[in-house]
Protein backbone atom coordinates (compact mmCIF):
# COMPACT_ATOMS: atom_id res chain seq x y z
CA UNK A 1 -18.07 -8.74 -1.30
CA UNK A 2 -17.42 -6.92 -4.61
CA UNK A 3 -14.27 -5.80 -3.47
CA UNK A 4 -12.70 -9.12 -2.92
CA UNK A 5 -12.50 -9.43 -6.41
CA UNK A 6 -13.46 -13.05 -6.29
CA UNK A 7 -12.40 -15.75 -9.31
CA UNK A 8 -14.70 -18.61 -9.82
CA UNK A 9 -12.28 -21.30 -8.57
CA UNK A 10 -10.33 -19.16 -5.14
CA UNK A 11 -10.36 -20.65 -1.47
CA UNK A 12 -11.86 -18.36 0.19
CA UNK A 13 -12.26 -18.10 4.17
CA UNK A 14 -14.93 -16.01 5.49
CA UNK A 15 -13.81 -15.17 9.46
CA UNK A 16 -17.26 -14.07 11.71
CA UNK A 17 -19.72 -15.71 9.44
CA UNK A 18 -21.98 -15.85 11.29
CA UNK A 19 -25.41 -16.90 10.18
CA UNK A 20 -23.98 -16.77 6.61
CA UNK A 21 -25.55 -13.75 5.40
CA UNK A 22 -22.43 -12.96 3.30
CA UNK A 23 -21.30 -16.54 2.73
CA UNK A 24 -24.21 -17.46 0.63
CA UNK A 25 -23.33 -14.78 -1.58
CA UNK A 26 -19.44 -15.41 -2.08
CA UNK A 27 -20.64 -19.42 -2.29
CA UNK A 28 -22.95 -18.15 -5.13
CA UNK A 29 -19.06 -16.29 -7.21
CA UNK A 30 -17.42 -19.79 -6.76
CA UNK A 31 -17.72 -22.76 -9.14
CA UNK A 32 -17.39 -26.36 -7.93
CA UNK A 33 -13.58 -25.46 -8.28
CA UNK A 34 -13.53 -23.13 -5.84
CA UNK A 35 -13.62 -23.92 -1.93
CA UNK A 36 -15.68 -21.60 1.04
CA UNK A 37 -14.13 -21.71 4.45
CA UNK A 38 -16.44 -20.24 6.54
CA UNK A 39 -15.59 -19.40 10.66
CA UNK A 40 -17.13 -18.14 13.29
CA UNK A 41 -16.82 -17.69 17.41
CA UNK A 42 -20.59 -19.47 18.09
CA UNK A 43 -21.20 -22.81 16.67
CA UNK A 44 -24.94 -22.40 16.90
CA UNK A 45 -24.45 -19.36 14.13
CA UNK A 46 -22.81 -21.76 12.17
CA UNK A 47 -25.69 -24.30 12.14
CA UNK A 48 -27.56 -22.06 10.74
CA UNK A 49 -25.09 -21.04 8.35
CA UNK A 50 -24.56 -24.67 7.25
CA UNK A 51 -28.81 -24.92 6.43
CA UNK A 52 -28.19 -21.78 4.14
CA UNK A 53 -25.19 -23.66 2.28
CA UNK A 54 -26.67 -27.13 2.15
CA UNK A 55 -27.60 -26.57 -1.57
CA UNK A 56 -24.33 -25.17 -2.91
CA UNK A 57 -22.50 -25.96 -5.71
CA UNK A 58 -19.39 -24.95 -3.88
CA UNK A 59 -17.42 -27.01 -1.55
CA UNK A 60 -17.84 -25.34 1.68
CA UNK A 61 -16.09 -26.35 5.08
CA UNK A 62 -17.38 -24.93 8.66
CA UNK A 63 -14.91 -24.62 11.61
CA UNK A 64 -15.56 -23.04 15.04
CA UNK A 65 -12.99 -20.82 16.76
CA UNK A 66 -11.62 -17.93 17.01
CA UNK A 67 -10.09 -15.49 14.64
CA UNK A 68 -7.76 -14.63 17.16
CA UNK A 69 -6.00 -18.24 16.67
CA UNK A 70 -7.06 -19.46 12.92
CA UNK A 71 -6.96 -23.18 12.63
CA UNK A 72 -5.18 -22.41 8.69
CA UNK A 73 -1.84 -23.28 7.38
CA UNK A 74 0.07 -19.76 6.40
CA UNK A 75 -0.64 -18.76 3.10
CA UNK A 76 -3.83 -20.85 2.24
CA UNK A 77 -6.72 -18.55 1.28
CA UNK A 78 -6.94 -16.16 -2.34
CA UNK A 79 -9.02 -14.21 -0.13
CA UNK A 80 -10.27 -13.90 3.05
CA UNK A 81 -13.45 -11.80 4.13
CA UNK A 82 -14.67 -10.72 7.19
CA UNK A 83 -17.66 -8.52 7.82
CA UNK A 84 -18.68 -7.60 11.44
CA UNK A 85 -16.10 -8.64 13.77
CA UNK A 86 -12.52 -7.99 12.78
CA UNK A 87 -11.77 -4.40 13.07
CA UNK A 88 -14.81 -3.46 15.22
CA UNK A 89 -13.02 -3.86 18.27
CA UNK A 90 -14.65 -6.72 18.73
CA UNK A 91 -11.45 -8.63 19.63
CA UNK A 92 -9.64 -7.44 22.83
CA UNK A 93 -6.70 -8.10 20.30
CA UNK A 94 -7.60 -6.66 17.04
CA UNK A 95 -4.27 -6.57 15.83
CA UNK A 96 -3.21 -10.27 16.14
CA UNK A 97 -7.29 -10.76 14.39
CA UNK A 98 -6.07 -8.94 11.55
CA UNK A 99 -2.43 -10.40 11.05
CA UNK A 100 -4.29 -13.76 11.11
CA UNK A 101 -6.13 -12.65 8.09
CA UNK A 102 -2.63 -11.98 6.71
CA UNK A 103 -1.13 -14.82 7.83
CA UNK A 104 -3.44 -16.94 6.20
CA UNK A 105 -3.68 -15.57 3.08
CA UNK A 106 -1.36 -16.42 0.05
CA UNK A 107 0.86 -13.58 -1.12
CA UNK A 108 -1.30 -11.59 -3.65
CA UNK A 109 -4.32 -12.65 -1.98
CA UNK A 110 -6.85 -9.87 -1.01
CA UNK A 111 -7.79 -9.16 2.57
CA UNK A 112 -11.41 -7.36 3.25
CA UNK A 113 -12.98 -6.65 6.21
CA UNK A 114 -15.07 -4.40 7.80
CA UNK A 115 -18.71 -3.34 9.99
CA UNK A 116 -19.71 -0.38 12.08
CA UNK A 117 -17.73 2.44 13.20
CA UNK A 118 -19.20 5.84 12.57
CA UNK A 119 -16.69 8.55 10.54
CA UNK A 120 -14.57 10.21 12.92
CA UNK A 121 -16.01 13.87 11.39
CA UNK A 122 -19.91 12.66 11.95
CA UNK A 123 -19.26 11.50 15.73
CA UNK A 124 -20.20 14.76 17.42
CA UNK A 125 -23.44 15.71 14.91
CA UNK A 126 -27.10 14.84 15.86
CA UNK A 127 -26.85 11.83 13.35
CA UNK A 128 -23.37 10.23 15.58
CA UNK A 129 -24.93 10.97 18.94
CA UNK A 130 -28.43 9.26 17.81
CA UNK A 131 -26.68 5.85 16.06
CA UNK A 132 -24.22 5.69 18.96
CA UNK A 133 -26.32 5.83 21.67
CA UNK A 134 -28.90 3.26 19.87
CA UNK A 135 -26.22 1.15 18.87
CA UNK A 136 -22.35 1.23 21.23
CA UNK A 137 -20.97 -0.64 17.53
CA UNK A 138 -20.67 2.80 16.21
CA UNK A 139 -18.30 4.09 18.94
CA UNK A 140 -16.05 1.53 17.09
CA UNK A 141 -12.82 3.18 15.89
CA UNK A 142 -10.36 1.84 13.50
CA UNK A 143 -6.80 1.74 14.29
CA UNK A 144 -4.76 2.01 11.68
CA UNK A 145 -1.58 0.70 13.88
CA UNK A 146 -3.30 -2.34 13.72
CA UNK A 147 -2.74 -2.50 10.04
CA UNK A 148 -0.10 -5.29 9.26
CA UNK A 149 3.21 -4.35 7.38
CA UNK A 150 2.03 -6.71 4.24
CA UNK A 151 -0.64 -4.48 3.49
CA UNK A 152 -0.48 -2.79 0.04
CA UNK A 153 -2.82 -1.29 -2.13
CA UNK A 154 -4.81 -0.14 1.22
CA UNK A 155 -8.37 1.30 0.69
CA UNK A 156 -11.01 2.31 3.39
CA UNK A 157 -14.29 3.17 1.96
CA UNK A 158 -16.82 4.39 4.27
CA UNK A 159 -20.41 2.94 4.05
CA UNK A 160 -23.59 3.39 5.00
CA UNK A 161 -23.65 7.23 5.19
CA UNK A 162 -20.62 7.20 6.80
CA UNK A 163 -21.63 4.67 9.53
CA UNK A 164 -19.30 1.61 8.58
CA UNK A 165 -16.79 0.65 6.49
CA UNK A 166 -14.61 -1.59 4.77
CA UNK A 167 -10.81 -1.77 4.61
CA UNK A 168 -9.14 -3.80 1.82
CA UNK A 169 -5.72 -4.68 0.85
CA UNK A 170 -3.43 -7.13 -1.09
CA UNK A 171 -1.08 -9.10 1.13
């Protein structure tokens, strides 16, 4: 969440929310002048998400779909976020996922996403072959053809010893 460099007063979407792990921390960056998109594929995670935000200061709206096919005008978002979804994989389309991210966000606006996919130089030592065959996730592999043309200022910082990461970028 650091790395999304948040203002008090951004729109900010958060695509995969999930349970709202994350968005309960970005909510807590943004003042009253600030809006929290948050998205997610299952509405019952988003229930859940909406008990965690009931209190915030923070306008927050909750829509179900999925990132795939973002329900956003182009160029709405200062940032968008996405933790555990987009870039895993996880879409049988991760490139249109991540140009959705782009589409949606203004130009300047920071893109970060990221989750679990174990370094390619740690998948063949005893510490790879135990998390991926606990966990398929860190089989994940990033593709970086999958990285839009608007991407600038690209950074990939591996987490987790190594067993996720996060990519960021400014449109």
């Amino acid at each position: 969440i650091d790395k999304v460099n948040l203002n008090s007063n951004a729109t900010v979407l958060e695509v995969n929310a999930g349970t709202g792990r994350d968005s309960v921390l970005i909510a807590k960056r943004l003042s009253k002048d600030g809006k929290l998109h948050v998205q997610d594929l299952s509405w019952e995670m988003l229930e859940i998400c909406k008990s965690k935000l009931a209190d915030s200061q923070v306008p927050v709206e909750i829509h179900q779909g999925n990132a795939c096919k973002l329900p956003y005008a182009n160029k709405t978002f200062d940032s968008v976020y996405s933790f555990g979804g987009v870039g895993m994989n996880t879409y049988a389309e991760n490139k249109i996922a991540i140009a959705e991210l782009v589409r949606v966000a203004k130009v300047g606006g920071k893109i970060v996403f990221g989750g679990l996919s174990l370094a390619p130089w740690l998948h063949e030592t005893a510490f790879g072959k135990i998390l991926i065959y606990h966990n398929p996730h860190y089989a994940n592999t990033i593709s970086f053809g999958d990285i839009p043309i608007d991407a600038r200022n690209l950074n990939i910082t591996w987490i987790l010893s190594g067993a996720g990461f996060v990519v960021d970028f400014i449109v």
